[in-house]
C-alpha atoms as a PDB file:
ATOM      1  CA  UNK A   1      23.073 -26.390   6.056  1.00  0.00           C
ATOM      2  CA  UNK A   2      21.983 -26.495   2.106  1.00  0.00           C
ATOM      3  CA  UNK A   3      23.379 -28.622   0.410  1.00  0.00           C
ATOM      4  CA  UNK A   4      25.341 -27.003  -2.940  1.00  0.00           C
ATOM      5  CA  UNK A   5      27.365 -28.810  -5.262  1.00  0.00           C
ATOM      6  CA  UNK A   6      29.538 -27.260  -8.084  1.00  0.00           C
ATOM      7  CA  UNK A   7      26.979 -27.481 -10.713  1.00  0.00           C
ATOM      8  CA  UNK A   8      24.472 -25.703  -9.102  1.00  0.00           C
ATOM      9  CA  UNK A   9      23.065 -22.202  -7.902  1.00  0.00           C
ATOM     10  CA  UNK A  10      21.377 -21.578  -5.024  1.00  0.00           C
ATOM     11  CA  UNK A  11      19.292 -18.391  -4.952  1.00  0.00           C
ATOM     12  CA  UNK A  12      18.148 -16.447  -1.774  1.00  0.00           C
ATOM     13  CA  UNK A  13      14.897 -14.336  -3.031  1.00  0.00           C
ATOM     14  CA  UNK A  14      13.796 -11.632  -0.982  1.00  0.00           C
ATOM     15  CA  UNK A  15      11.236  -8.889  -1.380  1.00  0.00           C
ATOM     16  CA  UNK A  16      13.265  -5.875  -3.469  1.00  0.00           C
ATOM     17  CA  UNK A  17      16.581  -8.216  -3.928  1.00  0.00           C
ATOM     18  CA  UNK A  18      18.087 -11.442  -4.856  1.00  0.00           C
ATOM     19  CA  UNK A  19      21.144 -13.259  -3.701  1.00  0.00           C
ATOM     20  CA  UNK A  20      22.659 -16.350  -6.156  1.00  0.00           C
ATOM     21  CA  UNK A  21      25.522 -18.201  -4.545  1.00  0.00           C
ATOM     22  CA  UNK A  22      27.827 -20.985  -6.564  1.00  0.00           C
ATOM     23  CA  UNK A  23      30.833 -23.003  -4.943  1.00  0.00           C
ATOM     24  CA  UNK A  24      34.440 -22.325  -7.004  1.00  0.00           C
ATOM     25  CA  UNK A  25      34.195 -25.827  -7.626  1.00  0.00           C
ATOM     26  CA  UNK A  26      37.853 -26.505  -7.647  1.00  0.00           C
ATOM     27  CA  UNK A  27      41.173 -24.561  -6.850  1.00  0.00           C
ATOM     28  CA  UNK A  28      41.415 -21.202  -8.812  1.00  0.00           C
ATOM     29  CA  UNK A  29      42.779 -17.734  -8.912  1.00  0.00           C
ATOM     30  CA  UNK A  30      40.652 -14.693  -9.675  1.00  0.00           C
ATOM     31  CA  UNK A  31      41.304 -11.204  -9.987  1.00  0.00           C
ATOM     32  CA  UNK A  32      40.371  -8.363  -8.209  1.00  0.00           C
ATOM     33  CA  UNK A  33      41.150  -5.260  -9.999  1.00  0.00           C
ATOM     34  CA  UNK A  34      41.014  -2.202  -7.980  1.00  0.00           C
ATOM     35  CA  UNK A  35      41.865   1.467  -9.013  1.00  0.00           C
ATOM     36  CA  UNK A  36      45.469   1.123  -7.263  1.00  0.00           C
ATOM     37  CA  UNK A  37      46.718  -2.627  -8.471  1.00  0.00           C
ATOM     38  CA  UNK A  38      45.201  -5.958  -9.126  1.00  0.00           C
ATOM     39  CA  UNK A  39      45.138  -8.695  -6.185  1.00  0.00           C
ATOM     40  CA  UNK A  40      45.433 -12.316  -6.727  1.00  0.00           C
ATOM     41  CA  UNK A  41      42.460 -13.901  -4.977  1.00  0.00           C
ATOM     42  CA  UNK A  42      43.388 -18.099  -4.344  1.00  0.00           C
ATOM     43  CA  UNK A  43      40.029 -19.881  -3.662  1.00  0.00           C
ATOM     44  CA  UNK A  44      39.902 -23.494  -2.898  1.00  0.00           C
ATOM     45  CA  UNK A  45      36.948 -25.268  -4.581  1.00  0.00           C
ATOM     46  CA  UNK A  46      34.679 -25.195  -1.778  1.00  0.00           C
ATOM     47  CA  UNK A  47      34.832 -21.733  -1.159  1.00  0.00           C
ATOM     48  CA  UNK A  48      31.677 -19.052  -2.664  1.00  0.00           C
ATOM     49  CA  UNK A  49      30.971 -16.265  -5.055  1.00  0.00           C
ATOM     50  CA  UNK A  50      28.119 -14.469  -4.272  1.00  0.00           C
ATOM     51  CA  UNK A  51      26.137 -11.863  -6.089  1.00  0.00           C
ATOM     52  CA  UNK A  52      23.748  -9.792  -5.152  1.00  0.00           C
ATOM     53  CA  UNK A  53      21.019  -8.262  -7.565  1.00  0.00           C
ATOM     54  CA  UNK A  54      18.835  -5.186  -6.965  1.00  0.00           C
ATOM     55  CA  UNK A  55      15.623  -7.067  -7.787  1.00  0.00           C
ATOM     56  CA  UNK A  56      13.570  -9.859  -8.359  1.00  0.00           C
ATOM     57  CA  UNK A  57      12.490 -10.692 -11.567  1.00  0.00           C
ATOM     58  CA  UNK A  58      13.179 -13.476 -14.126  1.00  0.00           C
ATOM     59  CA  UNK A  59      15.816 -10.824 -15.570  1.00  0.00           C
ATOM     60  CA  UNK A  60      17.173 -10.209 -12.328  1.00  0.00           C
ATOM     61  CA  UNK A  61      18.008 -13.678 -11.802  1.00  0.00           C
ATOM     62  CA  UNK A  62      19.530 -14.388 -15.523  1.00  0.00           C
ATOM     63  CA  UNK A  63      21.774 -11.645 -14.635  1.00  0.00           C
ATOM     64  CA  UNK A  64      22.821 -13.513 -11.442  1.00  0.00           C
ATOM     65  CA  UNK A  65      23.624 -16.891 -12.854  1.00  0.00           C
ATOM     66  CA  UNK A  66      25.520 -14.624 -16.598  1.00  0.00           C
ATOM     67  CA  UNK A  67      27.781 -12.324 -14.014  1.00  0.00           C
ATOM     68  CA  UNK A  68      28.390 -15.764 -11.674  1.00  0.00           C
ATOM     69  CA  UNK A  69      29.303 -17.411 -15.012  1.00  0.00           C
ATOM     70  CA  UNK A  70      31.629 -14.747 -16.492  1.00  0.00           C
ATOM     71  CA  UNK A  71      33.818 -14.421 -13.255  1.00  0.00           C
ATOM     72  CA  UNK A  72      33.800 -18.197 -12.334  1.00  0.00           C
ATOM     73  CA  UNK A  73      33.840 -19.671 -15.999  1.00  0.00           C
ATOM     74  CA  UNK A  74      35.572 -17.253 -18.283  1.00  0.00           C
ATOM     75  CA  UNK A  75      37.780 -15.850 -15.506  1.00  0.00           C
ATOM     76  CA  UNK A  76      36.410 -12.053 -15.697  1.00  0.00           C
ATOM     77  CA  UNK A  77      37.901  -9.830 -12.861  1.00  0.00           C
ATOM     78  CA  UNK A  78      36.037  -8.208  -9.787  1.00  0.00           C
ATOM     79  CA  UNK A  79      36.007  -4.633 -10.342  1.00  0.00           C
ATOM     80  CA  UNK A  80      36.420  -2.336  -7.834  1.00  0.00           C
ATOM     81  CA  UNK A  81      35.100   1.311  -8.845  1.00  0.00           C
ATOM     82  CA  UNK A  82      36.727   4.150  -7.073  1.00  0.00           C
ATOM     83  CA  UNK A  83      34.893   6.508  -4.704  1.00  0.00           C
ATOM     84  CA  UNK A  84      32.357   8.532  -5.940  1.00  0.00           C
ATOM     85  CA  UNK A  85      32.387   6.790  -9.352  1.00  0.00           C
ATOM     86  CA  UNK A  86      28.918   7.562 -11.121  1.00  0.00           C
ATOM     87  CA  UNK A  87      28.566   3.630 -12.289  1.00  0.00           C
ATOM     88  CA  UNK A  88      27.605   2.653  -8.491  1.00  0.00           C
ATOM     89  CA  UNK A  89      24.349   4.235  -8.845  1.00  0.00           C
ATOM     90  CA  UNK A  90      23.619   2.362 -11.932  1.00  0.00           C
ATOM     91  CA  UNK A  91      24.927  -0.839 -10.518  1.00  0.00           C
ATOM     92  CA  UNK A  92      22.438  -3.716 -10.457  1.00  0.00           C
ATOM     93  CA  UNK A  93      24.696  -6.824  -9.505  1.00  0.00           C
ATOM     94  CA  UNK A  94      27.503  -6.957  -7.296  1.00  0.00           C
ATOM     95  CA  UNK A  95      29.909 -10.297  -6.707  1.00  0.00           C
ATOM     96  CA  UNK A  96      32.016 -10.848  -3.505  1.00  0.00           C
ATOM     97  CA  UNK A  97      34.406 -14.115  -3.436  1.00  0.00           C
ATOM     98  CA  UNK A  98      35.460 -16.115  -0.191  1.00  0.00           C
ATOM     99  CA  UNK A  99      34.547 -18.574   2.668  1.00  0.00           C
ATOM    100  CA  UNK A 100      31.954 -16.195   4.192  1.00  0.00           C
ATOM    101  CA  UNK A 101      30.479 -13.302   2.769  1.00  0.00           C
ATOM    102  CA  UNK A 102      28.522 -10.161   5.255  1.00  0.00           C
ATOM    103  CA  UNK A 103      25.941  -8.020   3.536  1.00  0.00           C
ATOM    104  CA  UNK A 104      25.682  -4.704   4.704  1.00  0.00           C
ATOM    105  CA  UNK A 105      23.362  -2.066   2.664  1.00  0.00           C
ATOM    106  CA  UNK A 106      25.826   1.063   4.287  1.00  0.00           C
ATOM    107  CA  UNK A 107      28.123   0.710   1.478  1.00  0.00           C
ATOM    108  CA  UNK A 108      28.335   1.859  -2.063  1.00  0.00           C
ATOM    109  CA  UNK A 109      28.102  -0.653  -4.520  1.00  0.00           C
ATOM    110  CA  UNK A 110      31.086  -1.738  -6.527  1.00  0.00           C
ATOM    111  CA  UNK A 111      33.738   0.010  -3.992  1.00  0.00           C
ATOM    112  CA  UNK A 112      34.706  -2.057  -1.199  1.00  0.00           C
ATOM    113  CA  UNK A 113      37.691  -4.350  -2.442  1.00  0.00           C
ATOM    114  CA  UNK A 114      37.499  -6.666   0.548  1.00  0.00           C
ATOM    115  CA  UNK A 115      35.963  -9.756  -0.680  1.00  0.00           C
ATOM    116  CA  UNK A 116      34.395 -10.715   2.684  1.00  0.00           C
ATOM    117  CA  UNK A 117      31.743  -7.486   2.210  1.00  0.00           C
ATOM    118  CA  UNK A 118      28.785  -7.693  -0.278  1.00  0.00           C
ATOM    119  CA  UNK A 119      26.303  -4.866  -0.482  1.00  0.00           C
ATOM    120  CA  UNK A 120      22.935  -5.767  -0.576  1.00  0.00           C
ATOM    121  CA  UNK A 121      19.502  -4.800  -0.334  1.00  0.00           C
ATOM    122  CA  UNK A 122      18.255  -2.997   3.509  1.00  0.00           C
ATOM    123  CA  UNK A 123      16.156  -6.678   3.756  1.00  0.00           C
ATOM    124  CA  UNK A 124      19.609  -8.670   3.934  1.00  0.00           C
ATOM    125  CA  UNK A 125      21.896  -6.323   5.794  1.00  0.00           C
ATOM    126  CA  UNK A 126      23.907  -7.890   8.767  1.00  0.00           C
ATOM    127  CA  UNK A 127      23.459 -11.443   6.694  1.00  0.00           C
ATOM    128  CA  UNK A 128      25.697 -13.838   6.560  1.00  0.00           C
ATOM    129  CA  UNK A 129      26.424 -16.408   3.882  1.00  0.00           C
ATOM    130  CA  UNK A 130      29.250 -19.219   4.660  1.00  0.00           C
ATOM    131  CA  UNK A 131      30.609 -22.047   2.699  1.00  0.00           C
ATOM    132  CA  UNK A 132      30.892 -25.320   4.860  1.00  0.00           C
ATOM    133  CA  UNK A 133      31.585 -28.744   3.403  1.00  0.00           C
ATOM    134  CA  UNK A 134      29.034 -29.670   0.668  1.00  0.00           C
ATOM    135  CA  UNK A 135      26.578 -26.534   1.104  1.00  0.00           C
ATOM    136  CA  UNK A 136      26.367 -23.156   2.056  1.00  0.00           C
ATOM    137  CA  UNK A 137      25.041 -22.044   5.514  1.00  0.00           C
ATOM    138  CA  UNK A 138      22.473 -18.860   5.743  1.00  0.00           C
ATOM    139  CA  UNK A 139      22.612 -17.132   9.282  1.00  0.00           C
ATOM    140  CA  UNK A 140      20.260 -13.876   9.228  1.00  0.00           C
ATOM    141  CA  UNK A 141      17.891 -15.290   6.131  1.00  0.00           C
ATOM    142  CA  UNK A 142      15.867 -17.617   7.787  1.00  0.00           C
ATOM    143  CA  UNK A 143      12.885 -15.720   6.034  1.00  0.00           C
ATOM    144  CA  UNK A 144      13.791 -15.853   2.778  1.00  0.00           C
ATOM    145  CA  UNK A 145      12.507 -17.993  -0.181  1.00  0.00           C
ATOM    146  CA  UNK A 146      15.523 -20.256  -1.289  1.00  0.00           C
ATOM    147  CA  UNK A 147      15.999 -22.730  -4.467  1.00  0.00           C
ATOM    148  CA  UNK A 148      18.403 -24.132  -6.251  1.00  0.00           C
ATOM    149  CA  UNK A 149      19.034 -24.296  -9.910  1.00  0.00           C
ATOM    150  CA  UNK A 150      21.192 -25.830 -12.520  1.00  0.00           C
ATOM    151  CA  UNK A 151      24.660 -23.976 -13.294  1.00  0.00           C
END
């Protein structure tokens, strides 16, 4: 277990990507807006967003901690693109909200709707991430290089 509080990031570096995980830090609602309708998504403070960036470089990780910002402290939706949008190519950041979080590099970024699925780079696929009590538990990222930073 690593410890995580609410005013802090943890980030999971890996070769070609980078994950940054924050706690809700106390009992919300965010949006998901898919192409169909918008879901209301009711998180209790201990549960995770996670986002997932297609790199690892100093901009790379400011782009973690400004998307993980928007959603958790200005409220921005989730967006899920449709199918076959062009924008998933050109994605570089992707956010999944919940109590565990899979990453699976099989799916297109920006598509998948169900919160529990985060697609990530071929290095984290079949990863797990999972909010327990105080901290975040990593099963499948042993390996990685993780720190934490100020939120």
């Amino acid at each position: 277990m690593i410890p995580l509080n609410s005013n802090e990031m943890l980030l999971v570096h890996g070769n070609s990507g980078t994950l940054a995980v924050v706690k809700v830090g106390k009992q919300r609602q965010f949006f998901v807006d898919t192409p169909e309708r918008e879901i209301v998504l009711a998180l209790e403070p201990e549960a995770l967003l996670v986002a997932s960036g297609f790199g690892t470089d100093e901009r790379m990780v400011n782009g973690l901690r400004c998307v993980l910002y928007m959603i958790r402290e200005v409220n921005s939706p989730l967006i899920v693109l449709p199918k076959n949008h062009p924008a998933s190519a050109r994605l570089k950041i992707v956010v999944s909200a919940g109590k565990r979080i899979v990453l699976n590099c099989d799916i297109t970024p920006g598509t998948h709707p169900e919160q529990h699925l985060l697609c990530g780079m071929k290095e984290f696929n079949g990863a797990e991430i999972l909010s327990v009590e105080g901290g975040v538990e990593l099963k499948g990222l042993e390996w990685a290089k993780c720190e934490k930073l100020s939120f």
